[in-house]
Each structure stands twice: as structure tokens, then as C-alpha cells.
C-alpha atoms as a PDB file:
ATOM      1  CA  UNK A   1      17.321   4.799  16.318  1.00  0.00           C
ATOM      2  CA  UNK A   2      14.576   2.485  17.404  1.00  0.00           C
ATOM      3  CA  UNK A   3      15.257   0.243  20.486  1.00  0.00           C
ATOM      4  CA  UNK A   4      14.474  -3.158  20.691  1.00  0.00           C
ATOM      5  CA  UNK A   5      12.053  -5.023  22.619  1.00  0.00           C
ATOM      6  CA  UNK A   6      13.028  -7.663  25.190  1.00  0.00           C
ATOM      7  CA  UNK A   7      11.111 -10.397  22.681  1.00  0.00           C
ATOM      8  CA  UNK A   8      12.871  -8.736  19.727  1.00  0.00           C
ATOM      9  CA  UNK A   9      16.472  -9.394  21.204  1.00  0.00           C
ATOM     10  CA  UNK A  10      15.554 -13.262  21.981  1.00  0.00           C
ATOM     11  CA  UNK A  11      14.300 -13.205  18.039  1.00  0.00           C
ATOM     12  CA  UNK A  12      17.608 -11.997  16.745  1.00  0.00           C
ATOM     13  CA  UNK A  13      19.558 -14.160  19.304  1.00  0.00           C
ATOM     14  CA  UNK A  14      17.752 -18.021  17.386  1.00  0.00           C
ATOM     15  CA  UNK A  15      20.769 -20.205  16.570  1.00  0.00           C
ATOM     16  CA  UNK A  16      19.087 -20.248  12.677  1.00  0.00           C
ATOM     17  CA  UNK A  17      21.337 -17.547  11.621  1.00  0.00           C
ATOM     18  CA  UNK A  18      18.762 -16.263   9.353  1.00  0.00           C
ATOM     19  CA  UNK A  19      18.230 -12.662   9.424  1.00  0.00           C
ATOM     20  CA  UNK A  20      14.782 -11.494  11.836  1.00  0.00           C
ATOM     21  CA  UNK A  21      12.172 -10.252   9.654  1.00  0.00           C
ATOM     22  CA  UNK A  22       9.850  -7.640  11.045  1.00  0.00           C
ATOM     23  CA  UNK A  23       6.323  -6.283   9.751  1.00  0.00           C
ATOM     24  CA  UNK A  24       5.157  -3.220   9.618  1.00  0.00           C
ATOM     25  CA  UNK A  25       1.160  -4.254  11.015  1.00  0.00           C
ATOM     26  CA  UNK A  26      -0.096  -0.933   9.192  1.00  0.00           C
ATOM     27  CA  UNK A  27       1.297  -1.331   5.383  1.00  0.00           C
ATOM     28  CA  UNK A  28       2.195  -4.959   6.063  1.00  0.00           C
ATOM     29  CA  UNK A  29       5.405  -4.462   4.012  1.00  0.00           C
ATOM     30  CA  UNK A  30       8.212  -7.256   4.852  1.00  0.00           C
ATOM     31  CA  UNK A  31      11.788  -5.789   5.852  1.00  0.00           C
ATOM     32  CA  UNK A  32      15.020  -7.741   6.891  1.00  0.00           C
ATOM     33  CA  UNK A  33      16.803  -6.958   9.992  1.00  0.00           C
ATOM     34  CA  UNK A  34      20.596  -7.848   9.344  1.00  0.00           C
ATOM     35  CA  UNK A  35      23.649  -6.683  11.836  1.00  0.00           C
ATOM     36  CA  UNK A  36      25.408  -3.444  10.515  1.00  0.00           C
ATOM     37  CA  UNK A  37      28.500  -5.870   9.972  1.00  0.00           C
ATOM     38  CA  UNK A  38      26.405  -7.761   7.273  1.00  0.00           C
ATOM     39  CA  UNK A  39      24.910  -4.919   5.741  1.00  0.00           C
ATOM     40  CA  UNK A  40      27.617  -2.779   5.017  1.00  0.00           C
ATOM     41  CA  UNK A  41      29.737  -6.089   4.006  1.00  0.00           C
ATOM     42  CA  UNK A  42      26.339  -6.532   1.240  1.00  0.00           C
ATOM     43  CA  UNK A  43      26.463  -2.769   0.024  1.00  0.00           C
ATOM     44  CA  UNK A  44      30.241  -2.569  -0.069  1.00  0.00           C
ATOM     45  CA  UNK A  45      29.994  -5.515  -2.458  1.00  0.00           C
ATOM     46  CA  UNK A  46      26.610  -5.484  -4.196  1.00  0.00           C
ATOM     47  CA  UNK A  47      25.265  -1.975  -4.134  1.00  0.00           C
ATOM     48  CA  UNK A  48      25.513   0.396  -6.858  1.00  0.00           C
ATOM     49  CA  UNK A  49      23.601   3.157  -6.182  1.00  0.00           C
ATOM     50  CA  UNK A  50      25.758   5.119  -8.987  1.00  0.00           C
ATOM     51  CA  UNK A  51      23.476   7.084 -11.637  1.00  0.00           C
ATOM     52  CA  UNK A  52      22.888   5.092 -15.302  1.00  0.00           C
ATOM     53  CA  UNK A  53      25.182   5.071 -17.927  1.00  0.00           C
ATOM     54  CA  UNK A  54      23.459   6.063 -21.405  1.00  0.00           C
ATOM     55  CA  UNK A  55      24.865   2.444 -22.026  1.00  0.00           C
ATOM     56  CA  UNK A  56      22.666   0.775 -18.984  1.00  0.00           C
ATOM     57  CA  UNK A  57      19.519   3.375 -19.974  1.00  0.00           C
ATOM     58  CA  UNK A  58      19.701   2.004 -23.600  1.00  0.00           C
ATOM     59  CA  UNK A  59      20.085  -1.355 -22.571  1.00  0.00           C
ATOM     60  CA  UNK A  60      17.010  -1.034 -20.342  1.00  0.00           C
ATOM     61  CA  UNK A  61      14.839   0.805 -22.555  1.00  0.00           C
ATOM     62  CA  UNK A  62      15.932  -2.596 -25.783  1.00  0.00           C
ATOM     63  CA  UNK A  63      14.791  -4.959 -22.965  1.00  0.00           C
ATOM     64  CA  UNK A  64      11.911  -3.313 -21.945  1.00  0.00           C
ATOM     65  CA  UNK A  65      10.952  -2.936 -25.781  1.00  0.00           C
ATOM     66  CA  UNK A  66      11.790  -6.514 -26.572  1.00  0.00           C
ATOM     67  CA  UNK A  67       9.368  -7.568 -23.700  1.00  0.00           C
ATOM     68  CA  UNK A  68       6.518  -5.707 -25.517  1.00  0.00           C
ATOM     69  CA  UNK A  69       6.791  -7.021 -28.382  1.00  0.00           C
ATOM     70  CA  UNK A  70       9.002  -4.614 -30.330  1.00  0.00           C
ATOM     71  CA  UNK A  71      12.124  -6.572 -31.317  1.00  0.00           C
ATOM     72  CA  UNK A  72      11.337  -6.340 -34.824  1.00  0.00           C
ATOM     73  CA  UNK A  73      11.116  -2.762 -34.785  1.00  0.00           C
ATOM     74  CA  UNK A  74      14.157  -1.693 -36.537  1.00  0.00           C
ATOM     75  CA  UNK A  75      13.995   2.265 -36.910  1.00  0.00           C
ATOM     76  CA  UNK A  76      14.209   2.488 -33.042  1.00  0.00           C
ATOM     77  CA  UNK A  77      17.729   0.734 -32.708  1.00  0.00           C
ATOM     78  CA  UNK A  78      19.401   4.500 -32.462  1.00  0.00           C
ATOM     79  CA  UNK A  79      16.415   5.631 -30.114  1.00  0.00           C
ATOM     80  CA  UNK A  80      19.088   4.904 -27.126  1.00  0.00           C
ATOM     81  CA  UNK A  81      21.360   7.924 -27.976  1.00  0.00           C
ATOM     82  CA  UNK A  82      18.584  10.460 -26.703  1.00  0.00           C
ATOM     83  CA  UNK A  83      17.570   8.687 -23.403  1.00  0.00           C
END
């Protein structure tokens, strides 16, 4: 677990009530820093890290064929049943 610097603690403790977002300087990716309360309360109710139904892979695989162009394509609408 990584502690918290003394500026860190007065970041989280701003009456915004947004959550504190921190950078990492050497990829300069974005995360969110949210209290455990709030992030399990968002993963017990939004998360789904469950594996695909063949019904969500098909589904996928028709959208990602419509966006290129392939909706007219006919003789792949059974294609789904081997993803």
C-alpha cells in the first residue's frame, strides 16, 4: 500500500467532493483516487468482470462488422456460433 503525502491528504480533504486525480509523471496516464467505500459501492453495482456469453461475443463481433462496413454481408449472419 502506498502512503500518502502530507499535500496528498489536504487534496483529498477539498470540500468539491470530486474524486483526487493523480498522474503518473513517467507514462502520464490519468487515474482516479476514490475512498474504498465508493469503489466497492461502483463494482458491486457496475462491474462485470464475468467472461462473454457467445450471445455478447456475437453481438460484438455484428457491431464491430456493421462499423466496417459489412451490414450487407449476409452469409456471415451464422459466423457468431463459432466465436
Amino acid at each position: 500500500m502506498i502512503e500518502l503525502t502530507e499535500r496528498q491528504v489536504q487534496a483529498l480533504e477539498t470540500p468539491e467532493g470530486m474524486p483526487l486525480r493523480v498522474m503518473n509523471p513517467w507514462t502520464r496516464e490519468t487515474f482516479v483516487l476514490l475512498r474504498t467505500e465508493e469503489y466497492e459501492r461502483l463494482k458491486a453495482v457496475e462491474y462485470d468482470d464475468s467472461p462473454w456469453t457467445s450471445e455478447e461475443r456475437h453481438a460484438l463481433a455484428w457491431e464491430s462488422g456493421k462499423h466496417a462496413g459489412w451490414e450487407d454481408m449476409d452469409e456471415y449472419d451464422d459466423m457468431g456460433e463459432d466465436l
